[in-house]
ModelCIF file with pLDDT and N, C-alpha, C, O atoms, coordinates in Angstrom:
data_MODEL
#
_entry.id   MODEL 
#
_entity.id                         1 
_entity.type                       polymer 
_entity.pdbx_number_of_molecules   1 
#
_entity_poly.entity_id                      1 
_entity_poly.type                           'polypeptide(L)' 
_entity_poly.nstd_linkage                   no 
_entity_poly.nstd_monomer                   no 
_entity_poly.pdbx_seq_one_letter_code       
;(UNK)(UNK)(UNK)(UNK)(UNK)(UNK)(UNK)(UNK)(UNK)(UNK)(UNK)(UNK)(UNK)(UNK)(UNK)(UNK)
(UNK)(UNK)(UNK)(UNK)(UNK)(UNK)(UNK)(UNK)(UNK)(UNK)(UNK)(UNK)(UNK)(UNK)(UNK)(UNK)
(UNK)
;
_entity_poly.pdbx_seq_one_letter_code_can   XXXXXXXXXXXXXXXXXXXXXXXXXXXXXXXXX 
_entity_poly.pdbx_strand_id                 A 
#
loop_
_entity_poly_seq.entity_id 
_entity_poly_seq.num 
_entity_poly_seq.mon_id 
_entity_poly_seq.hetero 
1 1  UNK n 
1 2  UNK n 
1 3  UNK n 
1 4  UNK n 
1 5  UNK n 
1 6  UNK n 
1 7  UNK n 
1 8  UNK n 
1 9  UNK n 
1 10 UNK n 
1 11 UNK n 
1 12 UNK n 
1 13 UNK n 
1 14 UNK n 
1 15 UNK n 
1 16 UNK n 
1 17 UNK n 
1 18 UNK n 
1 19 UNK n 
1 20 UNK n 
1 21 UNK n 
1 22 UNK n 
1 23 UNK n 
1 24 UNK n 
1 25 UNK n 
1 26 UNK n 
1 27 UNK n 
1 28 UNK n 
1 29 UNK n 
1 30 UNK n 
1 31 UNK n 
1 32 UNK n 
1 33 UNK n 
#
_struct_asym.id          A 
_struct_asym.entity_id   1 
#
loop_
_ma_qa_metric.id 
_ma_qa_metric.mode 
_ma_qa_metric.name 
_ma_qa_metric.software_group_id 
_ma_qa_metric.type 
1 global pLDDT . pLDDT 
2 local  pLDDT . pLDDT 
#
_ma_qa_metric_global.metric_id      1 
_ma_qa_metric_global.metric_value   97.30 
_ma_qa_metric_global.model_id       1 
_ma_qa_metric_global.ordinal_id     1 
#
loop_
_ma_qa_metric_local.label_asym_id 
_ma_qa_metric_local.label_comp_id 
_ma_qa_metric_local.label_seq_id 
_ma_qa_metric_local.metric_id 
_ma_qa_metric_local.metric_value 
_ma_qa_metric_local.model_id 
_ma_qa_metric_local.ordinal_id 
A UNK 1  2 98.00 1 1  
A UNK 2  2 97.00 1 2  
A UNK 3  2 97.00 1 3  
A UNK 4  2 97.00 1 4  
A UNK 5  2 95.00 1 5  
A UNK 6  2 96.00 1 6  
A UNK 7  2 96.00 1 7  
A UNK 8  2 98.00 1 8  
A UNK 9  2 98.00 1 9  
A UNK 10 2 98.00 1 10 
A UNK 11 2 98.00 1 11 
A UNK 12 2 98.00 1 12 
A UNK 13 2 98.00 1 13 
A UNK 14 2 98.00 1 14 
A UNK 15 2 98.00 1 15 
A UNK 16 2 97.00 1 16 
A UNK 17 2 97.00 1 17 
A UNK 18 2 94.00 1 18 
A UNK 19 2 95.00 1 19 
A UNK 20 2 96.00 1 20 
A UNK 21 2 97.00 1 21 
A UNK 22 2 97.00 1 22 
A UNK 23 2 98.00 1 23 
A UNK 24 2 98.00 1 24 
A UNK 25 2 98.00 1 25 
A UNK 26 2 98.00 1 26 
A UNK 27 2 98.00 1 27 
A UNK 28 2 98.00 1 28 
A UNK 29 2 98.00 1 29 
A UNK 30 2 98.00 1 30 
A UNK 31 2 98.00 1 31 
A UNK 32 2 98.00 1 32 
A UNK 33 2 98.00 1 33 
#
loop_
_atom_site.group_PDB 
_atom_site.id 
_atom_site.type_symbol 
_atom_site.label_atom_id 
_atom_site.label_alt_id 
_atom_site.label_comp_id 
_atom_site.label_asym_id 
_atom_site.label_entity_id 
_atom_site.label_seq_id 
_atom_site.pdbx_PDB_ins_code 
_atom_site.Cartn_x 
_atom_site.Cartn_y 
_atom_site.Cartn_z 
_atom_site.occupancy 
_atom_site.B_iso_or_equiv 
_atom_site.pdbx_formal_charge 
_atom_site.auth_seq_id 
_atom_site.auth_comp_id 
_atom_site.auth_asym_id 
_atom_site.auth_atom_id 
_atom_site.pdbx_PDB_model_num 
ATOM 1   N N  . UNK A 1 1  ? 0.820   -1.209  0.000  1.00 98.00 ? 1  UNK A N  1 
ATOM 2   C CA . UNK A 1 1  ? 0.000   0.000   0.000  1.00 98.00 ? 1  UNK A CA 1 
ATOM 3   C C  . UNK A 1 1  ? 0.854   1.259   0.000  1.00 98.00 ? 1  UNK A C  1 
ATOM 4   O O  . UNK A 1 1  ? 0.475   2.291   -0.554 1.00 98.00 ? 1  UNK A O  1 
ATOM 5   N N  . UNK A 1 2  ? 2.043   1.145   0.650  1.00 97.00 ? 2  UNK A N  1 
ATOM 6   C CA . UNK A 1 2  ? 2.751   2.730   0.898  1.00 97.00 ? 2  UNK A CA 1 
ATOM 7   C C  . UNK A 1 2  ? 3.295   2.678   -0.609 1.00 97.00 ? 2  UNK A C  1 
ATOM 8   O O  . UNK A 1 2  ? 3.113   3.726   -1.229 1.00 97.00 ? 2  UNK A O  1 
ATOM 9   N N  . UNK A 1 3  ? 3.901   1.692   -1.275 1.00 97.00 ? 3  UNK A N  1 
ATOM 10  C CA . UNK A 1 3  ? 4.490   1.414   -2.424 1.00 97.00 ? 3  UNK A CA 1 
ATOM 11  C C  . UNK A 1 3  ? 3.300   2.422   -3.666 1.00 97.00 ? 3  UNK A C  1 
ATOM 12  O O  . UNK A 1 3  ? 3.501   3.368   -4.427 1.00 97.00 ? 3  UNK A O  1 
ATOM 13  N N  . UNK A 1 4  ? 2.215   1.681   -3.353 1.00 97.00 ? 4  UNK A N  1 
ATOM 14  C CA . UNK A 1 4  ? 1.080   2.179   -4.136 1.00 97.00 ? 4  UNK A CA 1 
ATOM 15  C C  . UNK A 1 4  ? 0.476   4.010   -3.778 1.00 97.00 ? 4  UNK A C  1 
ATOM 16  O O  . UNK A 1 4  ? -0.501  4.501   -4.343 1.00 97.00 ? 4  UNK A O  1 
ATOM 17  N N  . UNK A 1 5  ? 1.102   4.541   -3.025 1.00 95.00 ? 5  UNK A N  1 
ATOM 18  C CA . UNK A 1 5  ? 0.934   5.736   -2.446 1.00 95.00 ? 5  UNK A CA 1 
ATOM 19  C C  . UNK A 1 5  ? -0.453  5.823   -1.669 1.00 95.00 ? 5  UNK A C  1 
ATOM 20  O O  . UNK A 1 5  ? -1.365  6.642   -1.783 1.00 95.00 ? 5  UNK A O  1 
ATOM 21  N N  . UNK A 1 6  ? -0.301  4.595   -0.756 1.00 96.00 ? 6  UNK A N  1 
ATOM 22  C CA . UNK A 1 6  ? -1.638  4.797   0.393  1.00 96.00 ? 6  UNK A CA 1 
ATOM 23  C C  . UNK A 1 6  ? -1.135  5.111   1.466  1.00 96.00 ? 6  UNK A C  1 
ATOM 24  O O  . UNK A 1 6  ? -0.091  4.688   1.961  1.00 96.00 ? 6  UNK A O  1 
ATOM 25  N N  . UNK A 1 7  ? -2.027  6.044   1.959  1.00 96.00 ? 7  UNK A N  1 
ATOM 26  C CA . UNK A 1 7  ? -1.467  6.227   3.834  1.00 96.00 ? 7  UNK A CA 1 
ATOM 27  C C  . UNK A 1 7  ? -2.188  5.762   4.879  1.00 96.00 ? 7  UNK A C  1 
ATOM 28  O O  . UNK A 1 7  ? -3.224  6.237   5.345  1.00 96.00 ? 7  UNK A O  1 
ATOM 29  N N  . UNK A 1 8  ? -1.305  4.369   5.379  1.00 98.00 ? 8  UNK A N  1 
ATOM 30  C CA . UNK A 1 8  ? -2.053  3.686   6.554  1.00 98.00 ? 8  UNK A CA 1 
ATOM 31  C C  . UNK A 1 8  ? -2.486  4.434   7.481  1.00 98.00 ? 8  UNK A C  1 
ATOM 32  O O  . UNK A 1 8  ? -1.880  5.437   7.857  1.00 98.00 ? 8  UNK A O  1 
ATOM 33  N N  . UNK A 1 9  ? -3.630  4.021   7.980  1.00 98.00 ? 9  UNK A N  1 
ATOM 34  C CA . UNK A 1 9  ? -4.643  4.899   9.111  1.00 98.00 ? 9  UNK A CA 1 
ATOM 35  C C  . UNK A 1 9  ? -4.516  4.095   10.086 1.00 98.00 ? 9  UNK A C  1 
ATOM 36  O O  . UNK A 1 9  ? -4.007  4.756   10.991 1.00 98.00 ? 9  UNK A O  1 
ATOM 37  N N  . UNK A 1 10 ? -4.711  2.887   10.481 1.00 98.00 ? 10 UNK A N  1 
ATOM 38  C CA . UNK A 1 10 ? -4.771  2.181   11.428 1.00 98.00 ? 10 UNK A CA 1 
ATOM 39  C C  . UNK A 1 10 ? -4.808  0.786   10.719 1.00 98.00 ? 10 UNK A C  1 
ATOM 40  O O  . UNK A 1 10 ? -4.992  0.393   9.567  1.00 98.00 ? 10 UNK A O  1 
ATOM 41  N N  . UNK A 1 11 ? -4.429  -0.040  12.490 1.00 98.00 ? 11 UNK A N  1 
ATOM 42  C CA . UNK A 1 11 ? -4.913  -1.419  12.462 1.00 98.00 ? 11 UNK A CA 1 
ATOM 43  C C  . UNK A 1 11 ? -5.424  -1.720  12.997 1.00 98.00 ? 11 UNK A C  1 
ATOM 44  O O  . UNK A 1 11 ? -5.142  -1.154  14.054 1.00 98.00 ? 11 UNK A O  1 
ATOM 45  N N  . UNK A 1 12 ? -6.445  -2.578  13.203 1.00 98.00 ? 12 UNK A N  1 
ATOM 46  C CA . UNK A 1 12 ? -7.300  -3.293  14.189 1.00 98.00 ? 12 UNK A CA 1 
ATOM 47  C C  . UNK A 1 12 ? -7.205  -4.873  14.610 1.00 98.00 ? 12 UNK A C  1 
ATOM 48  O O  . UNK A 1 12 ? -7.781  -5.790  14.025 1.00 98.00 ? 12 UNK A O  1 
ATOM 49  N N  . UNK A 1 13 ? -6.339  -4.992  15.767 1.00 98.00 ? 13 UNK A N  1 
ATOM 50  C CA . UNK A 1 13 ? -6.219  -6.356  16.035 1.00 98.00 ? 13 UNK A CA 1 
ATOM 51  C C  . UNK A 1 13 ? -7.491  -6.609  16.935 1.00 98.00 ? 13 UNK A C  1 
ATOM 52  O O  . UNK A 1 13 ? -8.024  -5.819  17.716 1.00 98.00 ? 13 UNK A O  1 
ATOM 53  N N  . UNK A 1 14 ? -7.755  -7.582  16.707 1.00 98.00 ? 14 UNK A N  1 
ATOM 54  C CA . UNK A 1 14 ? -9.643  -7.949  17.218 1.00 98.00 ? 14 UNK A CA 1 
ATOM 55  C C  . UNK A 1 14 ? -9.288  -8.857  18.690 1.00 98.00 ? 14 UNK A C  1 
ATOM 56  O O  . UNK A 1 14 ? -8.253  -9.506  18.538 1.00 98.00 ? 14 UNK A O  1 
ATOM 57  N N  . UNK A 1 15 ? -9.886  -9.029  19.994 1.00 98.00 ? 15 UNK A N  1 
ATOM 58  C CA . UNK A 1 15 ? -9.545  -9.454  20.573 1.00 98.00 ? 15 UNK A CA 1 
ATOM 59  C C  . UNK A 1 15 ? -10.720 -10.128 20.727 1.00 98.00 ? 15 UNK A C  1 
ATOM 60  O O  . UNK A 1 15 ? -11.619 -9.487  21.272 1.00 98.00 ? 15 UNK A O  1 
ATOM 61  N N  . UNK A 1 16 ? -10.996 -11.428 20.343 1.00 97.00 ? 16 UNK A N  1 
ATOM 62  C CA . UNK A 1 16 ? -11.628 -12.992 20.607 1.00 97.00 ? 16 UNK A CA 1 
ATOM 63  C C  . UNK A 1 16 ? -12.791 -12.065 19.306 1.00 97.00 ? 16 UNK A C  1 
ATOM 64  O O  . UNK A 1 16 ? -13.339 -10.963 19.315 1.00 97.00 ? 16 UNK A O  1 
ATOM 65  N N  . UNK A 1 17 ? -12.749 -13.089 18.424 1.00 97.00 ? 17 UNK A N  1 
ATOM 66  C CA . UNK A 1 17 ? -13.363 -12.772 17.081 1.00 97.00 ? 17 UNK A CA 1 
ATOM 67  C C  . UNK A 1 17 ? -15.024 -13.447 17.270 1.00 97.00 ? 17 UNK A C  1 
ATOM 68  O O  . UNK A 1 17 ? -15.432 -14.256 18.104 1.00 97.00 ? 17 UNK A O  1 
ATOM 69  N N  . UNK A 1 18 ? -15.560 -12.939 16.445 1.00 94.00 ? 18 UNK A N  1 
ATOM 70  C CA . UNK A 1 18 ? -17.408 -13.358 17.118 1.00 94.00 ? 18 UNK A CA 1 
ATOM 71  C C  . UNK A 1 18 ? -17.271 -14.852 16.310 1.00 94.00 ? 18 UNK A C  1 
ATOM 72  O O  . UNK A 1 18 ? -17.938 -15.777 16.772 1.00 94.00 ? 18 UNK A O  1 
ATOM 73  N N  . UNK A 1 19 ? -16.604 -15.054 15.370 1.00 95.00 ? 19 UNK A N  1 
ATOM 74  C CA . UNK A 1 19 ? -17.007 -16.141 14.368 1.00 95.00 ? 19 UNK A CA 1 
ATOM 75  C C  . UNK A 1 19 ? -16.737 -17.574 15.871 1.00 95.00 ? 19 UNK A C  1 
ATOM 76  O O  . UNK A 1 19 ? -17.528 -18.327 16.439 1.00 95.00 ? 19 UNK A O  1 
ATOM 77  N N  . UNK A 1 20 ? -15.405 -17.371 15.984 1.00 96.00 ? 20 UNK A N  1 
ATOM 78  C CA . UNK A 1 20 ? -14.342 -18.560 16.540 1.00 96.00 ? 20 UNK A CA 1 
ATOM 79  C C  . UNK A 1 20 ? -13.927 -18.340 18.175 1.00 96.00 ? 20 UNK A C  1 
ATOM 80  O O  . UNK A 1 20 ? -13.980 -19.125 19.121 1.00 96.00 ? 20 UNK A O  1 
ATOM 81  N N  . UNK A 1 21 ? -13.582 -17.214 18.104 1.00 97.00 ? 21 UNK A N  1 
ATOM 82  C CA . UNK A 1 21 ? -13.272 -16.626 19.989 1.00 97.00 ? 21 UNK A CA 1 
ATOM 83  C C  . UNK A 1 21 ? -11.717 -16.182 19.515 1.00 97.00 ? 21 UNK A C  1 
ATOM 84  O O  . UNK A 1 21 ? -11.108 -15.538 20.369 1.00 97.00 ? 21 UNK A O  1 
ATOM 85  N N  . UNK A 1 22 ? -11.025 -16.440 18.295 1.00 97.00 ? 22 UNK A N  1 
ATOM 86  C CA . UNK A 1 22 ? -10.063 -16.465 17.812 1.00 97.00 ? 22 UNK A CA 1 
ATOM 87  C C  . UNK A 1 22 ? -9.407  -14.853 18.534 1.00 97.00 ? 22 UNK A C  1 
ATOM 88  O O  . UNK A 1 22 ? -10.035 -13.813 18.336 1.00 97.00 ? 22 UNK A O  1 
ATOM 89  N N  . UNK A 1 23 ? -8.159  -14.858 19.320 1.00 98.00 ? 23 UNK A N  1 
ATOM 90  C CA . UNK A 1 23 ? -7.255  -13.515 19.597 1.00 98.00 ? 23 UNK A CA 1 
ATOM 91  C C  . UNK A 1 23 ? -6.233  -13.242 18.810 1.00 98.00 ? 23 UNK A C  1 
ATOM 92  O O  . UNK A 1 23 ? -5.242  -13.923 19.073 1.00 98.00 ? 23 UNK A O  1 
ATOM 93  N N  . UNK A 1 24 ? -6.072  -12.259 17.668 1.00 98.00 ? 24 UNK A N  1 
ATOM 94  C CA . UNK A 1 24 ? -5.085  -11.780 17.192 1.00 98.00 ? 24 UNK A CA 1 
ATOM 95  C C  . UNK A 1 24 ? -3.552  -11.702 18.206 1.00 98.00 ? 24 UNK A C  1 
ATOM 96  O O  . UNK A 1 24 ? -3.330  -11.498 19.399 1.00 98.00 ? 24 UNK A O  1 
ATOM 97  N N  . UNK A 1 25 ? -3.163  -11.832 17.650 1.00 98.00 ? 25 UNK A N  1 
ATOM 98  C CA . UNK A 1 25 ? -1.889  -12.183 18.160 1.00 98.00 ? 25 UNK A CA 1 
ATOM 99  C C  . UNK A 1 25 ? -1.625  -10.190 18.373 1.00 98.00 ? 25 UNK A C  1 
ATOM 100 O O  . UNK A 1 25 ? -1.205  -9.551  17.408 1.00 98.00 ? 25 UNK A O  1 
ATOM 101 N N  . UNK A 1 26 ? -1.930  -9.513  19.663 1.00 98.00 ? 26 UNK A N  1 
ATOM 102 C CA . UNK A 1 26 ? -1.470  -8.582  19.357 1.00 98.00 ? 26 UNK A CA 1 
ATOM 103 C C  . UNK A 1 26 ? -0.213  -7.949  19.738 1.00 98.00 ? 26 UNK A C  1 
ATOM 104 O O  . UNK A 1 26 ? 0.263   -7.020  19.086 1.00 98.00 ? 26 UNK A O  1 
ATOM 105 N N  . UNK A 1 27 ? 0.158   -8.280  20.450 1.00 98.00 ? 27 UNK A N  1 
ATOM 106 C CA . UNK A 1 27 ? 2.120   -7.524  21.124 1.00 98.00 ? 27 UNK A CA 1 
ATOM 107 C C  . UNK A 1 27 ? 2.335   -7.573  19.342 1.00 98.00 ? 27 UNK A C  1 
ATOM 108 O O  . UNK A 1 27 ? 2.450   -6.584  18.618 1.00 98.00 ? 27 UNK A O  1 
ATOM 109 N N  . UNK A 1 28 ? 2.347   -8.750  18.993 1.00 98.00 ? 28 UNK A N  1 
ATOM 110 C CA . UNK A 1 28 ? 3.334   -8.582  17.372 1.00 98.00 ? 28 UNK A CA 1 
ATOM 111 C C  . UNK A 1 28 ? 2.839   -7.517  16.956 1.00 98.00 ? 28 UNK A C  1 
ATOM 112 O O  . UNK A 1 28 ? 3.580   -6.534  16.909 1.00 98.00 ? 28 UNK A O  1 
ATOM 113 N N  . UNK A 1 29 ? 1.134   -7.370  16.436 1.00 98.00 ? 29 UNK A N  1 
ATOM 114 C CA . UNK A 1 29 ? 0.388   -6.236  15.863 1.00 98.00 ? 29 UNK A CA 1 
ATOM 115 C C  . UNK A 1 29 ? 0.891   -4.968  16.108 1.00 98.00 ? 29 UNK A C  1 
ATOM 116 O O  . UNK A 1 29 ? 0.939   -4.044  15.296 1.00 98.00 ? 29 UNK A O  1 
ATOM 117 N N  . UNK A 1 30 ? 1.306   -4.962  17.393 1.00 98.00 ? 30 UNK A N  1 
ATOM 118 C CA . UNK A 1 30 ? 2.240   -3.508  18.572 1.00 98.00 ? 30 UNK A CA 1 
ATOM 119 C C  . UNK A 1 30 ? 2.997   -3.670  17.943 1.00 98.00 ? 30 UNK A C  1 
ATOM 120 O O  . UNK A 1 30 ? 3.276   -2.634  17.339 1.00 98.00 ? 30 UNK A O  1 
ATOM 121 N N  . UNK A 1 31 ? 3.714   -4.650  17.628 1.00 98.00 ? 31 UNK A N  1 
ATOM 122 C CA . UNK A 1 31 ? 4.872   -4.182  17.555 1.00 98.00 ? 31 UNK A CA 1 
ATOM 123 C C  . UNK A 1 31 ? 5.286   -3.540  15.837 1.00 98.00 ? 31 UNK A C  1 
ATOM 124 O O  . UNK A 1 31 ? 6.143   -2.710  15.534 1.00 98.00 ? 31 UNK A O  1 
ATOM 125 N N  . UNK A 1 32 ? 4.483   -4.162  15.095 1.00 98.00 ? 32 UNK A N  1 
ATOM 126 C CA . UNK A 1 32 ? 4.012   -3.414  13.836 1.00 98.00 ? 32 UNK A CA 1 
ATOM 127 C C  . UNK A 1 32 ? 3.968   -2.283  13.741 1.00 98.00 ? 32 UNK A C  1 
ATOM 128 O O  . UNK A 1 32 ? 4.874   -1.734  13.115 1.00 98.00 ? 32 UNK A O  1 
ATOM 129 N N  . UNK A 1 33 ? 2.914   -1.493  14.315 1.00 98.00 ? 33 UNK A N  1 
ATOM 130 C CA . UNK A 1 33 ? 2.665   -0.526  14.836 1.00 98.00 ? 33 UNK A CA 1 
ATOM 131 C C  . UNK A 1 33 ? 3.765   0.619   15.365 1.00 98.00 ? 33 UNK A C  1 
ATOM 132 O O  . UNK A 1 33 ? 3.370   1.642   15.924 1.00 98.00 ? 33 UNK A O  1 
#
C-alpha cells in the first residue's frame, strides 16, 4: 500500500473474534505498529 501511495490509518487487532473466539496475536500487531 505505501508502495502504491496509500497512507495507513490504522490497524485493528480484534480481541476474541465473534465467528471462533479467535485472539489476534497482538504484542506482534504492537509491535508493527
Amino acid at each position: 500500500d505505501r508502495a502504491a501511495g496509500f497512507t495507513p490509518m490504522a490497524i485493528v487487532a480484534t480481541a476474541a473474534t465473534v465467528n471462533t473466539g479467535a485472539i489476534d496475536d497482538i504484542d506482534a500487531i504492537a509491535d508493527v505498529c
